[in-house]
Protein backbone atom coordinates (compact mmCIF):
# COMPACT_ATOMS: atom_id res chain seq x y z
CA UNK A 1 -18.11 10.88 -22.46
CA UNK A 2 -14.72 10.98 -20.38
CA UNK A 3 -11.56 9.91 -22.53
CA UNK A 4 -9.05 8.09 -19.65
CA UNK A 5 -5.45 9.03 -20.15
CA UNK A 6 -2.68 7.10 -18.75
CA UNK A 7 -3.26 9.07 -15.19
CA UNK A 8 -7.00 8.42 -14.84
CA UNK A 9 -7.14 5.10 -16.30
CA UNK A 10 -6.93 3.41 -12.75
CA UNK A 11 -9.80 5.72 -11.73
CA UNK A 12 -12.29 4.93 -14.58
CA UNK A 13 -10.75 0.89 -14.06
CA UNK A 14 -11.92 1.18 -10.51
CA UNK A 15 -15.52 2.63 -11.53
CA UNK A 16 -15.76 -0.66 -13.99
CA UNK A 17 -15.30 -2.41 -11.28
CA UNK A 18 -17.81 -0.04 -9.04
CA UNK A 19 -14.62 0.92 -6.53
CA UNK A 20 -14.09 4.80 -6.13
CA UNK A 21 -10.10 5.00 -6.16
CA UNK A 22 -8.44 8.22 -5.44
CA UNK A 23 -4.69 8.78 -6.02
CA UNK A 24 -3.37 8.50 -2.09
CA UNK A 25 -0.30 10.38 -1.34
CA UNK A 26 2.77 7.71 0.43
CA UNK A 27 4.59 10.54 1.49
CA UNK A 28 1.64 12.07 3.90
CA UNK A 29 -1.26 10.07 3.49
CA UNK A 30 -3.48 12.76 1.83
CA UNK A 31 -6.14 11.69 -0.84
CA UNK A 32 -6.43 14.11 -3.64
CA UNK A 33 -9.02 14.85 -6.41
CA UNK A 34 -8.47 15.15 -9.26
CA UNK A 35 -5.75 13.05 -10.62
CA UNK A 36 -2.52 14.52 -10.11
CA UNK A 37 1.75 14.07 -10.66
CA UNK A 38 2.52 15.39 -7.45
CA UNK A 39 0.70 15.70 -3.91
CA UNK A 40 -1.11 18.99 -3.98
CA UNK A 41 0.29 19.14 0.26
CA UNK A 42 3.50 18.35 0.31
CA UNK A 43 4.66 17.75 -3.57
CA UNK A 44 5.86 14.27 -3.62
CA UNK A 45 5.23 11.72 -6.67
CA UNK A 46 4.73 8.82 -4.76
CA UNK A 47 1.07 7.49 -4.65
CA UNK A 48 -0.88 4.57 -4.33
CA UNK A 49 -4.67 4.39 -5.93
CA UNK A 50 -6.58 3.63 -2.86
CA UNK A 51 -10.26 2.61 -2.32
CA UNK A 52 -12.51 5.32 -0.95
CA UNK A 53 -15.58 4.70 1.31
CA UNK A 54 -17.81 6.62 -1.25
CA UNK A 55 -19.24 8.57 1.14
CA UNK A 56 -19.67 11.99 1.87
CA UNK A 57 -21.48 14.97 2.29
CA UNK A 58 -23.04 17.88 -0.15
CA UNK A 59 -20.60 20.66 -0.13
CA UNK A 60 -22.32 22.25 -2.68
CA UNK A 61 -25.06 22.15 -5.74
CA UNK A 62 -27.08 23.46 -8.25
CA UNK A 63 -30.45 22.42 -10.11
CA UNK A 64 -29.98 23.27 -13.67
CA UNK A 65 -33.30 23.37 -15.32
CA UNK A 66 -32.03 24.28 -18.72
CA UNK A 67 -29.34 21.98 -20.04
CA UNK A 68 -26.83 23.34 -22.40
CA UNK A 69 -27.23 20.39 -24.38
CA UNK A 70 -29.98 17.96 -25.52
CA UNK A 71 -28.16 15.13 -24.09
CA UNK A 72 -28.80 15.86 -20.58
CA UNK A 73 -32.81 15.77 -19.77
CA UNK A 74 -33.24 18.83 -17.43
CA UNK A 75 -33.94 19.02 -14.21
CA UNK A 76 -30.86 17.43 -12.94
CA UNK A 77 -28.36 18.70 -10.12
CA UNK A 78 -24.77 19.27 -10.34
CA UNK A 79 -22.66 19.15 -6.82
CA UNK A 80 -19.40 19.46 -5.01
CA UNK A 81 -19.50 16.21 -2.61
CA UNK A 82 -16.51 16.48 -0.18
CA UNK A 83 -15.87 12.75 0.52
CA UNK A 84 -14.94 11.25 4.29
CA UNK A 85 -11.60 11.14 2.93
CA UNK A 86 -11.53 14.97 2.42
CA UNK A 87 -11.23 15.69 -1.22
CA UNK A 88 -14.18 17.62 -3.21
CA UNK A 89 -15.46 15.83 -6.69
CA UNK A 90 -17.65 17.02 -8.95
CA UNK A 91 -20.62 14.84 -9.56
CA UNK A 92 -24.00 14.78 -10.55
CA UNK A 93 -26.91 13.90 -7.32
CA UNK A 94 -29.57 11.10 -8.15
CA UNK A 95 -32.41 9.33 -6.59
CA UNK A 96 -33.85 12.46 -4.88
CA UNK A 97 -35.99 15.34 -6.54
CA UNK A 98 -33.90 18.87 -6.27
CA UNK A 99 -35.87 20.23 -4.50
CA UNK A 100 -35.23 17.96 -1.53
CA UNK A 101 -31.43 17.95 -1.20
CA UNK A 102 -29.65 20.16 0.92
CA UNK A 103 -26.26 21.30 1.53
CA UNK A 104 -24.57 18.63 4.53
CA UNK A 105 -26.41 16.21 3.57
CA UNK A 106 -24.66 12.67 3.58
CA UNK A 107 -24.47 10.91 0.19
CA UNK A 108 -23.22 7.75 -1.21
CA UNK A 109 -21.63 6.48 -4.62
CA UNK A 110 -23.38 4.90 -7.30
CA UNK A 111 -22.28 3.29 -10.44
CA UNK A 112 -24.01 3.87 -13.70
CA UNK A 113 -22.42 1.72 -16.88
CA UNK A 114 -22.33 4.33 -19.68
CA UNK A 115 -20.38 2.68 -22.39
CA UNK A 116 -18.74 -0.97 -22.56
CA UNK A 117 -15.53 1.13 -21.08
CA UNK A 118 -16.94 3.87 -19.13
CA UNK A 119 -18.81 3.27 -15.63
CA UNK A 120 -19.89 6.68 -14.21
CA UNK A 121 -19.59 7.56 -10.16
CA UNK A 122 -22.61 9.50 -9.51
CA UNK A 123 -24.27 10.00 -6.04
CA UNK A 124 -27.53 9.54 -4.07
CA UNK A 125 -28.91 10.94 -0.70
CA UNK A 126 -28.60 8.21 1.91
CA UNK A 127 -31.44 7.81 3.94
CA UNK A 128 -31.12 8.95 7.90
CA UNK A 129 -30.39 5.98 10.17
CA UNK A 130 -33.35 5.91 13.07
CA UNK A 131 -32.18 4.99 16.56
């Protein structure tokens, strides 16, 4: 279970509250993942926790059909979802058997309560949009 620190407790408050907030740099506008001091582009410590979209598309993933621990019932898939807003995060994919994802494939948030103070950000496939 994730234990917030004073730098990622706005992140885990936003996922309570089913927002995906990202650190946003006020020097140049870039949005960075993970949690950060200092702008990973141009270094400044300004920042502002901004709301995401919470959309994105699968950069990369894996099925993992053996879990390294009990607590995770196997097969489940573990991705690299590059958000509109640019940054990568590391996230599990739901609603869609393995099998069936595929990398550039557009995904969406979803918020699953774990614990009274944890809310999870996980992602499913969104369905194409017919003309």
């Amino acid at each position: 279970m994730p234990v917030p620190s004073p730098l990622t407790l706005p992140f885990w408050e936003g996922t309570r509250a089913h927002k995906l907030l990202l650190q946003r740099c006020r020097k140049c506008g870039a949005f960075r993942w993970t949690p950060q001091y200092l702008c990973t582009g141009c270094h400044a410590e300004a920042y502002d926790w901004t709301e995401t979209s919470g959309r994105g598309v699968i950069y990369a993933f894996t099925r993992v059909q053996r879990p390294a621990s009990p607590a995770f019932k196997a097969p489940y898939v573990v991705a690299v979802v590059r958000l509109e807003e640019g940054p990568l995060m590391l996230t599990n994919i739901v609603g869609s058997a393995p099998d069936a994802l595929a990398i550039g494939a557009p995904v969406e948030v979803r918020f699953e309560k774990a614990s009274e103070d944890i809310t999870l950000y996980l992602f499913q496939p969104v369905a194409p949009v017919k003309p």
